[in-house]
C-alpha atoms as a PDB file:
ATOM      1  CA  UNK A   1      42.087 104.073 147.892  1.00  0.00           C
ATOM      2  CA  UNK A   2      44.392 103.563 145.140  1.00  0.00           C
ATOM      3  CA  UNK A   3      42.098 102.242 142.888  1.00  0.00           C
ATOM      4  CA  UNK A   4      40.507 105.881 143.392  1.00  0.00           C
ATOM      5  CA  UNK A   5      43.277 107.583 142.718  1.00  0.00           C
ATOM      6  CA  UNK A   6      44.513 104.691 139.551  1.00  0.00           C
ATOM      7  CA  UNK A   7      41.122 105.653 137.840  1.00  0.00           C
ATOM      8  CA  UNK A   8      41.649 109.550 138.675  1.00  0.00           C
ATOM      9  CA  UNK A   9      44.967 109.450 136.839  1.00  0.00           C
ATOM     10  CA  UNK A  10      43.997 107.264 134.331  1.00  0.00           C
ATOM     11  CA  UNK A  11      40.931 109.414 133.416  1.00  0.00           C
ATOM     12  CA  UNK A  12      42.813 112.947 133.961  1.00  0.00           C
ATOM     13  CA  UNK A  13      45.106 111.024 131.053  1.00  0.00           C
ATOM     14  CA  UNK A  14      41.879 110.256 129.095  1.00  0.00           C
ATOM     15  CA  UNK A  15      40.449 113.934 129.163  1.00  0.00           C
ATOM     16  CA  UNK A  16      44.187 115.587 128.330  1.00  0.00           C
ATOM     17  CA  UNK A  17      44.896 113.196 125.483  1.00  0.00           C
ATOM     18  CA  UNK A  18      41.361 113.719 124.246  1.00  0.00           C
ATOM     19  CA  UNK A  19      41.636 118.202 124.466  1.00  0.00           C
ATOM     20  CA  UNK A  20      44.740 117.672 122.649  1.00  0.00           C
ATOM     21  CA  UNK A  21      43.087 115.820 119.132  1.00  0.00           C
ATOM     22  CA  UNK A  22      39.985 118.172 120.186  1.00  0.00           C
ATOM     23  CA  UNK A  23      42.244 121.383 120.125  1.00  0.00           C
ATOM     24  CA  UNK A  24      44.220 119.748 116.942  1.00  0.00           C
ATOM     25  CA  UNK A  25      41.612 119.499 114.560  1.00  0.00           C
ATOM     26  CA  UNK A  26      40.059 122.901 115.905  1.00  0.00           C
ATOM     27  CA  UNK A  27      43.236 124.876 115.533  1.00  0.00           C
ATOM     28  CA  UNK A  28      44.279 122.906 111.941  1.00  0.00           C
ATOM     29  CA  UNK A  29      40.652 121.558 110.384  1.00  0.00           C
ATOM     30  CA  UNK A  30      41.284 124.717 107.425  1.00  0.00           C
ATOM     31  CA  UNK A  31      44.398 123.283 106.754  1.00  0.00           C
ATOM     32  CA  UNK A  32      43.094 119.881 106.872  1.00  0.00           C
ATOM     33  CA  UNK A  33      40.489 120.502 104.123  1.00  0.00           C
ATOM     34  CA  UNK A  34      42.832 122.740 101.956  1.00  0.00           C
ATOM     35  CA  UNK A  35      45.028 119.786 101.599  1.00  0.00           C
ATOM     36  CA  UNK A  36      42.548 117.041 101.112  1.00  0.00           C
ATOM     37  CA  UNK A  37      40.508 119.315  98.308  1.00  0.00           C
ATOM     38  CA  UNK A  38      44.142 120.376  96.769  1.00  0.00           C
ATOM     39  CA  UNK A  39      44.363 119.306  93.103  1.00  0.00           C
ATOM     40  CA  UNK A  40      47.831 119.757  92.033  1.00  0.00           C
ATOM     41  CA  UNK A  41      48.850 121.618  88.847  1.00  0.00           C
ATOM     42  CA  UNK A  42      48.806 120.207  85.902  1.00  0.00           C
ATOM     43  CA  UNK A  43      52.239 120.359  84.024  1.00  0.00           C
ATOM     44  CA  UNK A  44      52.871 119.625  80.316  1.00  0.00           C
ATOM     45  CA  UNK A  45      55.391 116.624  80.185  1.00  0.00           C
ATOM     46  CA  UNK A  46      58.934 117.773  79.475  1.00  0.00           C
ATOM     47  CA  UNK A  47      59.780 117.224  75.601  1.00  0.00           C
ATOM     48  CA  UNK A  48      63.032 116.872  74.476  1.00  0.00           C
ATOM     49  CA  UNK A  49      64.184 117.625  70.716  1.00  0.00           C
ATOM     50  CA  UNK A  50      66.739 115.727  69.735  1.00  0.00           C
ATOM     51  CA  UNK A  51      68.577 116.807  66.490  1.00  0.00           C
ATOM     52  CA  UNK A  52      71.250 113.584  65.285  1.00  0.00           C
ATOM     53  CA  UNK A  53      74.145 115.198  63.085  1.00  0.00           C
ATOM     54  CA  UNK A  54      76.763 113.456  61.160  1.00  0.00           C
ATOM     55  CA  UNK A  55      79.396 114.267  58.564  1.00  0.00           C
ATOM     56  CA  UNK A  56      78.663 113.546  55.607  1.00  0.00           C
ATOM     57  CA  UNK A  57      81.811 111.954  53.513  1.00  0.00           C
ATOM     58  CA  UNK A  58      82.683 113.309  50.254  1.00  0.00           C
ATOM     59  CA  UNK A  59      83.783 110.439  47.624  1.00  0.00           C
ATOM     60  CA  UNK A  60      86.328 112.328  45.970  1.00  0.00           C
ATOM     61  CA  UNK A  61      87.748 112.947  49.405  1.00  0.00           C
ATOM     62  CA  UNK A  62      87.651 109.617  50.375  1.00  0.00           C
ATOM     63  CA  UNK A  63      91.259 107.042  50.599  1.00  0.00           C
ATOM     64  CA  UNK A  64      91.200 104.062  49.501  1.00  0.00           C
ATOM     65  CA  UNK A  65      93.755 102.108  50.858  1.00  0.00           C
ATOM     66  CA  UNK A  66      96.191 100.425  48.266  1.00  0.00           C
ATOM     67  CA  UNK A  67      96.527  96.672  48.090  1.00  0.00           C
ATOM     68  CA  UNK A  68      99.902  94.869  49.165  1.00  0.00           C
ATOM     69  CA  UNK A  69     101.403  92.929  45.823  1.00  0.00           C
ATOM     70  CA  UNK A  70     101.081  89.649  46.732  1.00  0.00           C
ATOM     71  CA  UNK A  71     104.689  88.993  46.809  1.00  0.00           C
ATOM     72  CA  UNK A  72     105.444  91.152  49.188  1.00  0.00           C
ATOM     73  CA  UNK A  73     104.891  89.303  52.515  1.00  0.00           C
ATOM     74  CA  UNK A  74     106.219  86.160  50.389  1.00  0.00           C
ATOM     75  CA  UNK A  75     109.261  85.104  51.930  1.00  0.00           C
END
């Protein structure tokens, strides 16, 4: 008798685990397809423009440092 009522459950398991993937793919097989045949926009790569500036120096603007006499740090 229990092996009657082992096989009833285990079948009755069987047939509810099977309506569920049945009912699945019946309530979700358009959104199924619509993502497998989805081909994703195509986007341009990002480009960045750099623009490098530096100051130019003018030479008539430009120090010179003097040189130390060489006696100076003579002691």
């Amino acid at each position: 008798m229990f092996t009657i009522v082992a096989a009833t459950v285990f079948f009755a398991a069987f047939l509810l685990a099977a309506g569920v993937i049945v009912g699945m793919f019946a309530l979700y097989h358009e959104k199924m397809a619509a993502a497998l045949l989805f081909e994703p926009i195509t986007q341009q790569p990002p480009v960045y423009h750099l623009r490098i500036s530096r100051r130019r120096v003018n030479p008539d603007r430009r120090t010179v440092p003097a040189v130390a006499p060489s006696g100076v740090f003579a002691t």
